[in-house]
Protein backbone atom coordinates (compact mmCIF):
# COMPACT_ATOMS: atom_id res chain seq x y z
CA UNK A 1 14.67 59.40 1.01
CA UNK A 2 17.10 58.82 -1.90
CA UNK A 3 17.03 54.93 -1.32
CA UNK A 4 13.06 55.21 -1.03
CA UNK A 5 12.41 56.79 -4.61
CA UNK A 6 15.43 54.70 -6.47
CA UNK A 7 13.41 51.66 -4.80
CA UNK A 8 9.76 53.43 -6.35
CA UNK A 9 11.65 54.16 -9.35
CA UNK A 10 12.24 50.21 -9.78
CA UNK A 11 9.01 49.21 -8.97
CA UNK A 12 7.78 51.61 -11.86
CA UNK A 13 9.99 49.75 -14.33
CA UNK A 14 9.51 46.65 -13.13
CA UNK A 15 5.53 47.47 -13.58
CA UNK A 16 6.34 48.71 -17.33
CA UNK A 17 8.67 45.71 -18.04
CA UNK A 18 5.73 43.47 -16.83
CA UNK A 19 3.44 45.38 -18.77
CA UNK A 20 5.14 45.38 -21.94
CA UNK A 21 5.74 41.56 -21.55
CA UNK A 22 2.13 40.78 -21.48
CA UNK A 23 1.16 42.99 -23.93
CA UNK A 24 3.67 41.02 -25.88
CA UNK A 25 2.39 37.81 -25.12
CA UNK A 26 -1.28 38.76 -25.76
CA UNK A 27 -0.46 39.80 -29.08
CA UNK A 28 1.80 36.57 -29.47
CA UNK A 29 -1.48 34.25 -28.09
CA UNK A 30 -3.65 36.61 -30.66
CA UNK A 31 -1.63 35.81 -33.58
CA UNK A 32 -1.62 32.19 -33.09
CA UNK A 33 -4.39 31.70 -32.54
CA UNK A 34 -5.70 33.81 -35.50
CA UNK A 35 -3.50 31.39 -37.34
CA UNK A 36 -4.62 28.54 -35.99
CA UNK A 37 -7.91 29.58 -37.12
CA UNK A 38 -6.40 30.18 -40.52
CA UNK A 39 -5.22 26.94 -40.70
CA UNK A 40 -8.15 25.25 -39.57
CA UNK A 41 -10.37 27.26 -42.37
CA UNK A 42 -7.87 26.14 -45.17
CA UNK A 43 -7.77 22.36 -44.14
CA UNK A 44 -11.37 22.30 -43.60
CA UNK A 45 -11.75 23.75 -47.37
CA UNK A 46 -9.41 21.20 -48.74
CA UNK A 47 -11.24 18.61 -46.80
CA UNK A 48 -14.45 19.69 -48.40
CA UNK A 49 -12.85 19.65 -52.10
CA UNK A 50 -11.20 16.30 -51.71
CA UNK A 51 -14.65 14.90 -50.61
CA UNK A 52 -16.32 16.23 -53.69
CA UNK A 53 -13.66 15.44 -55.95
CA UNK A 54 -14.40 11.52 -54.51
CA UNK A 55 -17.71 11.59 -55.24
CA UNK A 56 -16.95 12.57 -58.50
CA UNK A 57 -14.64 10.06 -59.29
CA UNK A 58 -17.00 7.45 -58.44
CA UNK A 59 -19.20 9.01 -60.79
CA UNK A 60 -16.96 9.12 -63.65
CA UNK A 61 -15.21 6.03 -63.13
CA UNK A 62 -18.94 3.92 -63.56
CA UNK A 63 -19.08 5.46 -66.64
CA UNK A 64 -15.81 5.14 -67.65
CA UNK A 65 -15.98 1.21 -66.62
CA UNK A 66 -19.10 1.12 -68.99
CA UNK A 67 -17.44 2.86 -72.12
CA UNK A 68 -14.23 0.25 -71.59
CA UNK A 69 -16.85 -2.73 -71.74
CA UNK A 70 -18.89 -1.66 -74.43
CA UNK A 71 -15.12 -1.16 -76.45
CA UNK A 72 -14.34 -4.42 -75.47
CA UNK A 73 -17.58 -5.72 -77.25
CA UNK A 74 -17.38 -4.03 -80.16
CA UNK A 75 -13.46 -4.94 -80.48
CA UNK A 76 -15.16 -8.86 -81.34
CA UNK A 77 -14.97 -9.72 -84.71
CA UNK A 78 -18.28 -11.37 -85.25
CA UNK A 79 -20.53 -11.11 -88.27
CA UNK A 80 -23.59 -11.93 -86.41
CA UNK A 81 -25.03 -8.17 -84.99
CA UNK A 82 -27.07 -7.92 -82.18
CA UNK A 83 -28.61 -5.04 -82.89
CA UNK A 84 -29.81 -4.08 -79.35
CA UNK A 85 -26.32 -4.76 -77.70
CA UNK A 86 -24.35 -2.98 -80.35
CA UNK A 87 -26.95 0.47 -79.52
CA UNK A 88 -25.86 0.22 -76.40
CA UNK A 89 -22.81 0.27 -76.80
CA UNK A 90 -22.23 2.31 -79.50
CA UNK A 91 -24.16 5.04 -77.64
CA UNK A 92 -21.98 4.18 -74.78
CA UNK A 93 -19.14 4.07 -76.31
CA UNK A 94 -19.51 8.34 -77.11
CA UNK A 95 -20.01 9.32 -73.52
CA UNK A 96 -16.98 11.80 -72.14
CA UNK A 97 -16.65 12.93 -68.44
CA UNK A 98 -15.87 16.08 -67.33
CA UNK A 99 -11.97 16.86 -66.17
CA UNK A 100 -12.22 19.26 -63.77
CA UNK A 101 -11.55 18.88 -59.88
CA UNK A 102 -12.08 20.93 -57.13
CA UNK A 103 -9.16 23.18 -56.79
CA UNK A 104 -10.25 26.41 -54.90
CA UNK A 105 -8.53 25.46 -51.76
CA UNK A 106 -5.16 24.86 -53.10
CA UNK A 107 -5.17 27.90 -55.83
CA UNK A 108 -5.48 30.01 -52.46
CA UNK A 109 -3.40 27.75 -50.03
CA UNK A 110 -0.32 28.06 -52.47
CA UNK A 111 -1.00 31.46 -53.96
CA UNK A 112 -1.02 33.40 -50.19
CA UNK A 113 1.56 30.97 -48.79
CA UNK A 114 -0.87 29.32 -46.86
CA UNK A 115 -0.07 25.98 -47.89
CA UNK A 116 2.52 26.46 -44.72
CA UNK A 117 0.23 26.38 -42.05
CA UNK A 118 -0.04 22.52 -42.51
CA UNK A 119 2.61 21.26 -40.33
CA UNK A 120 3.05 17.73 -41.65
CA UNK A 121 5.55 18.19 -44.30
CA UNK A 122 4.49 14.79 -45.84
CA UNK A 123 1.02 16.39 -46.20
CA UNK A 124 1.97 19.20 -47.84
CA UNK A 125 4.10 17.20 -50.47
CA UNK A 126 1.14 14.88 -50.90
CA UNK A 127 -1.12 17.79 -51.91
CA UNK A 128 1.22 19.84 -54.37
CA UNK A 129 1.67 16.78 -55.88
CA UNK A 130 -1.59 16.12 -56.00
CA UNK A 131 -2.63 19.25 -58.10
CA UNK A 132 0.78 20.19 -59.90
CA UNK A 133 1.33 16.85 -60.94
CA UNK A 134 -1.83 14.21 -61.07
CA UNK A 135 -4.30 16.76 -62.02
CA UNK A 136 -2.41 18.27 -64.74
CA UNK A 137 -1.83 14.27 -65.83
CA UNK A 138 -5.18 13.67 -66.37
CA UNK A 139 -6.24 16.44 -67.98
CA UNK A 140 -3.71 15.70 -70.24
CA UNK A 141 -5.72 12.34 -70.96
CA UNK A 142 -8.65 13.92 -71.47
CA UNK A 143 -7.25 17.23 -73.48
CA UNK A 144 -6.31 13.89 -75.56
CA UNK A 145 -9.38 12.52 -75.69
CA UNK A 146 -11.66 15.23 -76.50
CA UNK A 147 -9.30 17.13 -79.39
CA UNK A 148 -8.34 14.13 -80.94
CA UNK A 149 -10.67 10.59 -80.30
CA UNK A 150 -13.63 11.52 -79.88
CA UNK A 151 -14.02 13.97 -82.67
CA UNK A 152 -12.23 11.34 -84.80
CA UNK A 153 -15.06 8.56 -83.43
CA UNK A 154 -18.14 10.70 -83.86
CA UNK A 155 -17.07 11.80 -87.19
CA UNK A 156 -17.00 7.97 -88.56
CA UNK A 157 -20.19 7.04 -86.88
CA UNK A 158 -21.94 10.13 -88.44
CA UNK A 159 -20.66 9.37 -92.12
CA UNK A 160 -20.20 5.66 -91.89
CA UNK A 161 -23.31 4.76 -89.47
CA UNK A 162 -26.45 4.66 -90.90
CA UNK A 163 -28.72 7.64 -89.08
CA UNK A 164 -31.69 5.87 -86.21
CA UNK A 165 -33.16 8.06 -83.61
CA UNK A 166 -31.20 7.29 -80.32
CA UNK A 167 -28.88 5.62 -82.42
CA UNK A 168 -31.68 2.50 -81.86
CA UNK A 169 -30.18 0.32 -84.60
CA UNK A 170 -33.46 -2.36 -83.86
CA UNK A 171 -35.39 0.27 -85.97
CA UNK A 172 -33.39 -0.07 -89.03
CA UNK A 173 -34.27 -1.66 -92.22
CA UNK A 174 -32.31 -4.54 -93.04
CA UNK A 175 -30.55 -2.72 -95.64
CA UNK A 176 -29.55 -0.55 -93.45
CA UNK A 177 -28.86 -3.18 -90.67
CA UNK A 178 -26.28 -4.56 -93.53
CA UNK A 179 -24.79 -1.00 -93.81
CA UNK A 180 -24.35 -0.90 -89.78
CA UNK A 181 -22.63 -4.40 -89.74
CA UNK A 182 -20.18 -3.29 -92.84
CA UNK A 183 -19.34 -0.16 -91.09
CA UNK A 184 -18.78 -1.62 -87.38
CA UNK A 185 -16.55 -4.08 -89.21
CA UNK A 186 -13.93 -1.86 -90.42
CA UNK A 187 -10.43 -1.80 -89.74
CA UNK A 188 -11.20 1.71 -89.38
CA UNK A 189 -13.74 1.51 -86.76
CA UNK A 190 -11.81 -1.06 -84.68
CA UNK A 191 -8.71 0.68 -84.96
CA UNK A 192 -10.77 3.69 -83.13
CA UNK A 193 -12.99 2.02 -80.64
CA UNK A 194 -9.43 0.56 -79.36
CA UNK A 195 -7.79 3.86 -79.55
CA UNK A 196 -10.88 5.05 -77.02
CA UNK A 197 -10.19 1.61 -75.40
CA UNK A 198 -6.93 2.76 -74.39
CA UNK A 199 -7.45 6.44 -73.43
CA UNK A 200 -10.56 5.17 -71.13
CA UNK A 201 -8.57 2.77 -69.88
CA UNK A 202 -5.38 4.70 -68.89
CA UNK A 203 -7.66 7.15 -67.88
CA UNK A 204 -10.14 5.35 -65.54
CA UNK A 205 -6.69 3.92 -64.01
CA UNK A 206 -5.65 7.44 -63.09
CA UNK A 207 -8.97 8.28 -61.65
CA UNK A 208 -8.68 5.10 -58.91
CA UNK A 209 -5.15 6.17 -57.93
CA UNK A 210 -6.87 9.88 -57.39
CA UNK A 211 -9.66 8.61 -55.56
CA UNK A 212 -7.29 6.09 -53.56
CA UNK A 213 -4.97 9.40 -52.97
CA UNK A 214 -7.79 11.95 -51.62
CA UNK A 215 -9.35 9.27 -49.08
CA UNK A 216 -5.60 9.34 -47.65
CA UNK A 217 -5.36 12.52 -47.72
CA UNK A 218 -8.64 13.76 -46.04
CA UNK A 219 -7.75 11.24 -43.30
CA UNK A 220 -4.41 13.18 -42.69
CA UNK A 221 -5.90 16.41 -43.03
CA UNK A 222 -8.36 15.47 -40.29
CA UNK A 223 -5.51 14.95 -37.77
CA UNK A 224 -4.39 18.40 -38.86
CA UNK A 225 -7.37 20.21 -37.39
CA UNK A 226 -6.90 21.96 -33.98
């Protein structure tokens, strides 16, 4: 009888042992694959951001391309004014983009630790660089641009560049057509447009190594989804 129950008694504990194994890895299965759901949510979002932040960067960099050429134009040192072109790109020449990506993803990936759940180290450099270094570059540029340029370029053309709707020089008198060549001939003025030149340039440069960087990164994030 002794040898029956010590032989029941092992059972039991053999049943609890089993039972407290599985319960373990239930729970184990649970949280990983709560993770992996996690993880899949977070890449997905920074999937989503990097895609918007391309588009926008295709945007911006059209327009900067157009500022840079209508710089280059009015850089020439030519007496002869074509009114129509140098509208254009005078007009053009005052257009600012915005500086602001999409960062929602990695302000909560990095804030909650997140940013851990990507398993391919490389990847996870890539994107802290990405946002704690390039972004904060370029906004630099354009903190630059907008404190310093183009207040200093819209200020001349305001006090210096005689006043047409639309800045549509074709309607000016020809007095006034003489005050417009005088003005766009200025050390001055040429000493600005290339200072614009410059920032557009250095920035538009910045925006093709972002846009270059998110298509590589979206394509590695993509092999990161389970």
């Amino acid at each position: 009888m002794t040898g029956i129950r010590i032989g029941k008694y092992d059972i039991e504990l053999l049943i609890l042992i089993a039972g407290i194994m599985i319960s373990f890895l239930l729970n184990e299965w649970r949280v990983s694959n709560q993770q992996k759901e996690e993880k899949n949510r977070i890449v997905n979002q920074f999937i989503d951001d990097l895609k918007a932040d391309t588009l926008q960067i295709k945007e911006h960099s059209s327009i900067i391309e157009r500022v840079t050429l209508s710089c280059q134009s009015l850089m020439v040192n030519d007496s002869m004014i074509d009114l129509a072109e140098t509208s254009t790109n005078v007009t053009m020449m005052l257009n600012t983009v915005s500086d602001k990506f999409n960062e929602a993803a990695y302000i909560e990936a990095s804030s909650t630790g997140k940013i851990g759940l990507i398993e391919n180290h490389d990847l996870r450099y890539r994107l802290i660089t990405m946002y704690d270094q390039s972004h904060p570059e370029i906004y630099g540029w354009h903190e630059v641009d907008m404190k310093e340029n183009f207040p200093a370029l819209t200020r001349y053309v305001n006090a210096n560049v005689p006043f047409s709707p639309q800045l549509n020089f074709t309607t000016l008198t020809a007095a006034k057509q003489e005050q417009l060549a005088s003005a766009i001939l200025t050390d001055e003025f040429k000493n600005l447009v290339q200072m614009n030149l410059i920032i557009k340039s250095g920035t538009g440069q910045l925006y093709g190594m972002k846009k270059e960087e998110c298509i590589a990164l979206i394509a590695l994030l993509e092999e990161e989804l389970e």
